[in-house]
PDB file of N, CA and C in Angstrom:
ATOM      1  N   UNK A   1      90.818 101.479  94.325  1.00  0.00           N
ATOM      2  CA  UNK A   1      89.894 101.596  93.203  1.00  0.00           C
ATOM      3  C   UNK A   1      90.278 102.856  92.427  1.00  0.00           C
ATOM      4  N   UNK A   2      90.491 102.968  91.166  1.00  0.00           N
ATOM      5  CA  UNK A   2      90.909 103.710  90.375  1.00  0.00           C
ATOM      6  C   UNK A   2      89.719 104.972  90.199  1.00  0.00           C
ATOM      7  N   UNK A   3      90.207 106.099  89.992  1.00  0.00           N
ATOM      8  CA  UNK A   3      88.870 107.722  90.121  1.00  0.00           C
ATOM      9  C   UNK A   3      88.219 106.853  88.876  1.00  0.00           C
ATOM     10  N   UNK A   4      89.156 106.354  87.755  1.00  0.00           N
ATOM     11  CA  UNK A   4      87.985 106.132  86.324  1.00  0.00           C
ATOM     12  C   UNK A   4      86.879 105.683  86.775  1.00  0.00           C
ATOM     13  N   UNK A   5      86.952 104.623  87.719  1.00  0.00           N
ATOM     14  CA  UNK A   5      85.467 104.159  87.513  1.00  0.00           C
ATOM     15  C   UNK A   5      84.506 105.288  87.863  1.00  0.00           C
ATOM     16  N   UNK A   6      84.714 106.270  88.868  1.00  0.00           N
ATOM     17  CA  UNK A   6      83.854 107.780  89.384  1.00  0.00           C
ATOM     18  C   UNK A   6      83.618 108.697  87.853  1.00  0.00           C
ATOM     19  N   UNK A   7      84.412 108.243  87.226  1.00  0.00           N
ATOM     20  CA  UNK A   7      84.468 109.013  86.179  1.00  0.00           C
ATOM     21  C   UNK A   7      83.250 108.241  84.832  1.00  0.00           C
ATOM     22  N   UNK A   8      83.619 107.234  84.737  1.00  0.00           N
ATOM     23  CA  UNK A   8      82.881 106.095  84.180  1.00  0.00           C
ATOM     24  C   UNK A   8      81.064 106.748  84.846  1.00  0.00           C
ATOM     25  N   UNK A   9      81.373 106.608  86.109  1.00  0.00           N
ATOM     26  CA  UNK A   9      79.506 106.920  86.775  1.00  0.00           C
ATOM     27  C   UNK A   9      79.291 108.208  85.993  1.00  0.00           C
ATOM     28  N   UNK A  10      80.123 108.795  86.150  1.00  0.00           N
ATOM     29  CA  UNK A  10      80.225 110.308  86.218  1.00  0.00           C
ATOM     30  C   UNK A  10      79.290 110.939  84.452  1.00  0.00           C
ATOM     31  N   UNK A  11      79.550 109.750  83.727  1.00  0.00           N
ATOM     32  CA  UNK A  11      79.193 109.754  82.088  1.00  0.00           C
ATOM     33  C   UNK A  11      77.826 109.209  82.283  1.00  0.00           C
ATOM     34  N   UNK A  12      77.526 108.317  83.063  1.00  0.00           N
ATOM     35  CA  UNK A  12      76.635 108.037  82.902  1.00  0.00           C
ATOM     36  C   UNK A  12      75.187 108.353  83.899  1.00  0.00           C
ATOM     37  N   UNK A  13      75.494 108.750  84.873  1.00  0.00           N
ATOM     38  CA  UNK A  13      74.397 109.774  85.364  1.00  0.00           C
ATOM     39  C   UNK A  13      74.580 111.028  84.858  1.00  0.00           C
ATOM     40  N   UNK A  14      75.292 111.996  84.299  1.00  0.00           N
ATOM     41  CA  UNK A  14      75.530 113.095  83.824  1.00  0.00           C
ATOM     42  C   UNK A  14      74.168 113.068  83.422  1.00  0.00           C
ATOM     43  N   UNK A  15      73.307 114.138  83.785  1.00  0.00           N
ATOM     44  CA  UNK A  15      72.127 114.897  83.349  1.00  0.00           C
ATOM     45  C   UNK A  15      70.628 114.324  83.956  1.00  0.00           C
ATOM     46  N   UNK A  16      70.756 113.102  84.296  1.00  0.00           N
ATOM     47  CA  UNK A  16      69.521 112.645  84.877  1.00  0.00           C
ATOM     48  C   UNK A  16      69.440 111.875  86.309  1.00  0.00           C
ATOM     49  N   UNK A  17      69.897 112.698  86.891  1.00  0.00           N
ATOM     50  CA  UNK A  17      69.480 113.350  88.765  1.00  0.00           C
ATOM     51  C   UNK A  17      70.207 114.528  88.935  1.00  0.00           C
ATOM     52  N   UNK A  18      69.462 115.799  89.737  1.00  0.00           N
ATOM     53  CA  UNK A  18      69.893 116.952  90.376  1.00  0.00           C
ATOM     54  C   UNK A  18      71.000 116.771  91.214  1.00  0.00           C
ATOM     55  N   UNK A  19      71.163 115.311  91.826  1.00  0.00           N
ATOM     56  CA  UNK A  19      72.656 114.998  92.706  1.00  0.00           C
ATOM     57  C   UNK A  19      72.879 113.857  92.908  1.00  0.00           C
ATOM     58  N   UNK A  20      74.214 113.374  92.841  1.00  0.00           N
ATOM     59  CA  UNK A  20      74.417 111.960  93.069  1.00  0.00           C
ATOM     60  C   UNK A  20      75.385 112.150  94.350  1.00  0.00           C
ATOM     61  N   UNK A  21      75.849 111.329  94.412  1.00  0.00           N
ATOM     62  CA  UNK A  21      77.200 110.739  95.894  1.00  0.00           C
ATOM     63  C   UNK A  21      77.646 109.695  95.180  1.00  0.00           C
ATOM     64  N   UNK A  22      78.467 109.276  94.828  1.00  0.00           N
ATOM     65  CA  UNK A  22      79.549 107.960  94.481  1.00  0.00           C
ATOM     66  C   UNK A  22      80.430 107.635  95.503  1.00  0.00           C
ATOM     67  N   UNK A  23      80.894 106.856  96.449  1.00  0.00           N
ATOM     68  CA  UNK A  23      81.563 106.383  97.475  1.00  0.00           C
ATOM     69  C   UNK A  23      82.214 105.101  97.562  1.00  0.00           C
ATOM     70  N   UNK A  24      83.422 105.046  97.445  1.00  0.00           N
ATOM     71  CA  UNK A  24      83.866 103.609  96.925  1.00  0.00           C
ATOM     72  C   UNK A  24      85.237 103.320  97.911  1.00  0.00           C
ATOM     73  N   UNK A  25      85.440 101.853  98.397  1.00  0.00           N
ATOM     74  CA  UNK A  25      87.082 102.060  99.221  1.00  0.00           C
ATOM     75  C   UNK A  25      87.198 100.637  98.632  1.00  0.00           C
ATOM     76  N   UNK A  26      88.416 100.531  98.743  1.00  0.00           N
ATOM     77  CA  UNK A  26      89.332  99.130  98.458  1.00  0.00           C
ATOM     78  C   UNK A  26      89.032  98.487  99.496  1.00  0.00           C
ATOM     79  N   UNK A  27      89.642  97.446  99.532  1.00  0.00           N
ATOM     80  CA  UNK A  27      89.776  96.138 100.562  1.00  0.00           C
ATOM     81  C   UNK A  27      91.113  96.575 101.511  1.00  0.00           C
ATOM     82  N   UNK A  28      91.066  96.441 102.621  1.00  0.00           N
ATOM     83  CA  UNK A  28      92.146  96.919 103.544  1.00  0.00           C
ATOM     84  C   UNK A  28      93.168  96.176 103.271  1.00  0.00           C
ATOM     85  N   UNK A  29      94.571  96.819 102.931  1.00  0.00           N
ATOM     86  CA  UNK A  29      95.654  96.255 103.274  1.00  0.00           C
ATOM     87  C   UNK A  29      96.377  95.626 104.031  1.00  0.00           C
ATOM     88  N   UNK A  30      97.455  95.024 104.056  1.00  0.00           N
ATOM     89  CA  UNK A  30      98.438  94.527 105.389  1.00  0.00           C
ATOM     90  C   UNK A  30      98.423  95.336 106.406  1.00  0.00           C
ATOM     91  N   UNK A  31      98.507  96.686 106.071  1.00  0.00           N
ATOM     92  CA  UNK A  31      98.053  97.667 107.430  1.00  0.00           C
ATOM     93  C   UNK A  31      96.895  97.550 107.900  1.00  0.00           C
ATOM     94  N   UNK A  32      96.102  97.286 107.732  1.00  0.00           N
ATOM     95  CA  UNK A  32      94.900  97.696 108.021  1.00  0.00           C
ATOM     96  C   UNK A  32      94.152  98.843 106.918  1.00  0.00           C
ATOM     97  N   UNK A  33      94.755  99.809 106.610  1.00  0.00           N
ATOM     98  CA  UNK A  33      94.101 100.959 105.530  1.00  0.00           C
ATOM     99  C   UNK A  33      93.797 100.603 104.508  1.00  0.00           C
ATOM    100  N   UNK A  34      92.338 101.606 104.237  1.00  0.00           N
ATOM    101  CA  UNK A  34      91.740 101.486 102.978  1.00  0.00           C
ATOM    102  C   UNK A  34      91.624 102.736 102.056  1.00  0.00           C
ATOM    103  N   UNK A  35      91.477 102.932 100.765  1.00  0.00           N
ATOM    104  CA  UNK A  35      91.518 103.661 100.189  1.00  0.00           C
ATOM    105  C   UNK A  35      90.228 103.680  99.851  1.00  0.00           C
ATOM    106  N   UNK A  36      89.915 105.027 100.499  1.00  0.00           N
ATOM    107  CA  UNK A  36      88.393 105.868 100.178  1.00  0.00           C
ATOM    108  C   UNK A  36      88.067 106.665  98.825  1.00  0.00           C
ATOM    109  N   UNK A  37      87.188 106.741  98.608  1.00  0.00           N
ATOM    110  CA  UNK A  37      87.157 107.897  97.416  1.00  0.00           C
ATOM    111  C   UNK A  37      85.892 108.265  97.429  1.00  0.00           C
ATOM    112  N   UNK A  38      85.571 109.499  97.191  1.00  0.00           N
ATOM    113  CA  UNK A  38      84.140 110.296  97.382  1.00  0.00           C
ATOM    114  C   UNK A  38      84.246 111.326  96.208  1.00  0.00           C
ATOM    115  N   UNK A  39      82.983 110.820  95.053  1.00  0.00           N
ATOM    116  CA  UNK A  39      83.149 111.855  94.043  1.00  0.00           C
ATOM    117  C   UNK A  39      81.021 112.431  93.901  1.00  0.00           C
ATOM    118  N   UNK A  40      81.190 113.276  94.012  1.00  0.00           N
ATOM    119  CA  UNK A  40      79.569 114.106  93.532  1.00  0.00           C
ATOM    120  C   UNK A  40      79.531 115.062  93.035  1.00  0.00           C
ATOM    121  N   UNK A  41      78.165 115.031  92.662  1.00  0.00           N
ATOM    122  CA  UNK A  41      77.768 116.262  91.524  1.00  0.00           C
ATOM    123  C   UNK A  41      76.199 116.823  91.786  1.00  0.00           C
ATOM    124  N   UNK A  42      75.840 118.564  91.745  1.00  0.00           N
ATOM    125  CA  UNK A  42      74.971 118.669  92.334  1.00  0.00           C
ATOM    126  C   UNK A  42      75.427 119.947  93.335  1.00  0.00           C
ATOM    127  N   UNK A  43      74.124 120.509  93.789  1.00  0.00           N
ATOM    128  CA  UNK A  43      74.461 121.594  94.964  1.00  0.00           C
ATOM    129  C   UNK A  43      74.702 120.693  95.915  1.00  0.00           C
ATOM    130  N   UNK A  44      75.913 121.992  96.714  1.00  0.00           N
ATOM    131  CA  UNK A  44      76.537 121.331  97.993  1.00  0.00           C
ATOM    132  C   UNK A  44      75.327 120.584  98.974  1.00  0.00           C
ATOM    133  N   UNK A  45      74.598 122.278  99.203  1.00  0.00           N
ATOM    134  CA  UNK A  45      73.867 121.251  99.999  1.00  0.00           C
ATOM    135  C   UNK A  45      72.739 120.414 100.189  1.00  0.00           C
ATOM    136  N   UNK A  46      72.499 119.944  98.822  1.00  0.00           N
ATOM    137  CA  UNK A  46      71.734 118.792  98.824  1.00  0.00           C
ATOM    138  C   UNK A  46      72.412 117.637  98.484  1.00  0.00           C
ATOM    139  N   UNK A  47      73.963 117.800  97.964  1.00  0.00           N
ATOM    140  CA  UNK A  47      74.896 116.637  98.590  1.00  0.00           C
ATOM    141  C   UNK A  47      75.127 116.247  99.984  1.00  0.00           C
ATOM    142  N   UNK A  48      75.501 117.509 101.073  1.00  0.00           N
ATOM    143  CA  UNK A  48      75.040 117.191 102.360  1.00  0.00           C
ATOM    144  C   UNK A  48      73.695 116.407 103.608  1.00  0.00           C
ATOM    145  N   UNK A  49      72.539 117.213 102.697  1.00  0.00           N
ATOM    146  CA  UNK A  49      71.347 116.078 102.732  1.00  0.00           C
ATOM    147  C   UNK A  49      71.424 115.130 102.377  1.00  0.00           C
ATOM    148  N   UNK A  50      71.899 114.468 101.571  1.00  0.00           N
ATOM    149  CA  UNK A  50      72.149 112.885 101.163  1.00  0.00           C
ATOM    150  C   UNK A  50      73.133 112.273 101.885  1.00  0.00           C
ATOM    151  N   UNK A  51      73.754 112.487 102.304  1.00  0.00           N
ATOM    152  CA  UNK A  51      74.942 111.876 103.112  1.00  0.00           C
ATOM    153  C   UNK A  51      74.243 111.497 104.461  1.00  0.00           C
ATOM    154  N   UNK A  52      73.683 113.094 104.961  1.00  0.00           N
ATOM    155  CA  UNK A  52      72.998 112.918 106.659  1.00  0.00           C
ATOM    156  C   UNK A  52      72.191 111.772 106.284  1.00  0.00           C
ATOM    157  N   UNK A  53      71.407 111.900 105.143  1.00  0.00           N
ATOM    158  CA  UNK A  53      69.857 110.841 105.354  1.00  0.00           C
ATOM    159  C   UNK A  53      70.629 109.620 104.869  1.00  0.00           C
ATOM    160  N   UNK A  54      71.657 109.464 104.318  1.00  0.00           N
ATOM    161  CA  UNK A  54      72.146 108.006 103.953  1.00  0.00           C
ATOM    162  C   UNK A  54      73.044 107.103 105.578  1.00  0.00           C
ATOM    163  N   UNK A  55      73.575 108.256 106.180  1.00  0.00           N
ATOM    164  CA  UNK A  55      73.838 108.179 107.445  1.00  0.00           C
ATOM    165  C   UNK A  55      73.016 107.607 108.823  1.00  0.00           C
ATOM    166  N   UNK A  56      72.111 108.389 108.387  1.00  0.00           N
ATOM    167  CA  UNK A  56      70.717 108.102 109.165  1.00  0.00           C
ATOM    168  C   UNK A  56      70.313 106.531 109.082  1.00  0.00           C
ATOM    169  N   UNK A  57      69.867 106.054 107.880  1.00  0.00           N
ATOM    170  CA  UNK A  57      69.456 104.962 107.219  1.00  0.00           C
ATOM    171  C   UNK A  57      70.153 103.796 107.861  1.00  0.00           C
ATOM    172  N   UNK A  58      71.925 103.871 107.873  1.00  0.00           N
ATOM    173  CA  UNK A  58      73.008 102.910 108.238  1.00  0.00           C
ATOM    174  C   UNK A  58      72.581 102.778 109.700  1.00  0.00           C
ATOM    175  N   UNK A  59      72.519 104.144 110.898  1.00  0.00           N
ATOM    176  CA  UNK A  59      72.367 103.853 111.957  1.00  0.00           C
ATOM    177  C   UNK A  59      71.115 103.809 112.354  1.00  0.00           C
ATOM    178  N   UNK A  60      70.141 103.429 111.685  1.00  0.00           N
ATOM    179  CA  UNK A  60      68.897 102.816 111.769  1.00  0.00           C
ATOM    180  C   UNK A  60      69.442 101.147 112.025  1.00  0.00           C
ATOM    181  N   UNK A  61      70.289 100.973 111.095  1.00  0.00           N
ATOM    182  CA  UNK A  61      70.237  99.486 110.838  1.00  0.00           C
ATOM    183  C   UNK A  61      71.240  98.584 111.988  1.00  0.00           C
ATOM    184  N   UNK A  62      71.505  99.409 112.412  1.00  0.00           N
ATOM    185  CA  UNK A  62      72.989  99.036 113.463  1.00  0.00           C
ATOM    186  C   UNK A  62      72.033  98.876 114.949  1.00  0.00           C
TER     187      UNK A  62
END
């Protein structure tokens, strides 16, 4: 997945939330690997709070 589209978000939340997380990977290849990408904006660590509590949420569901 190309950064534009992070960049694309990036225009359009610009100014209305204190922090986002954008997180995006491709479809795995013949290897097996995927291409990750992690773009945010915002204090660190209430980017870190969002991750733990989005973390949290997933292994709720598992």
């Amino acid at each position: 997945m190309a950064l534009d589209v992070h960049e694309d978000y990036k225009v359009i939340l610009d100014g209305k939330h204190a922090c986002y997380v954008l997180i995006t990977c491709d479809s795995a290849d013949q290897l097996g690997q995927m291409q990750v990408e992690m773009s945010y904006e915002g204090d660190p660590g209430l980017v870190s709070y969002l991750l733990k509590g989005a973390k949290s949420l997933v292994d709720k569901q598992k």
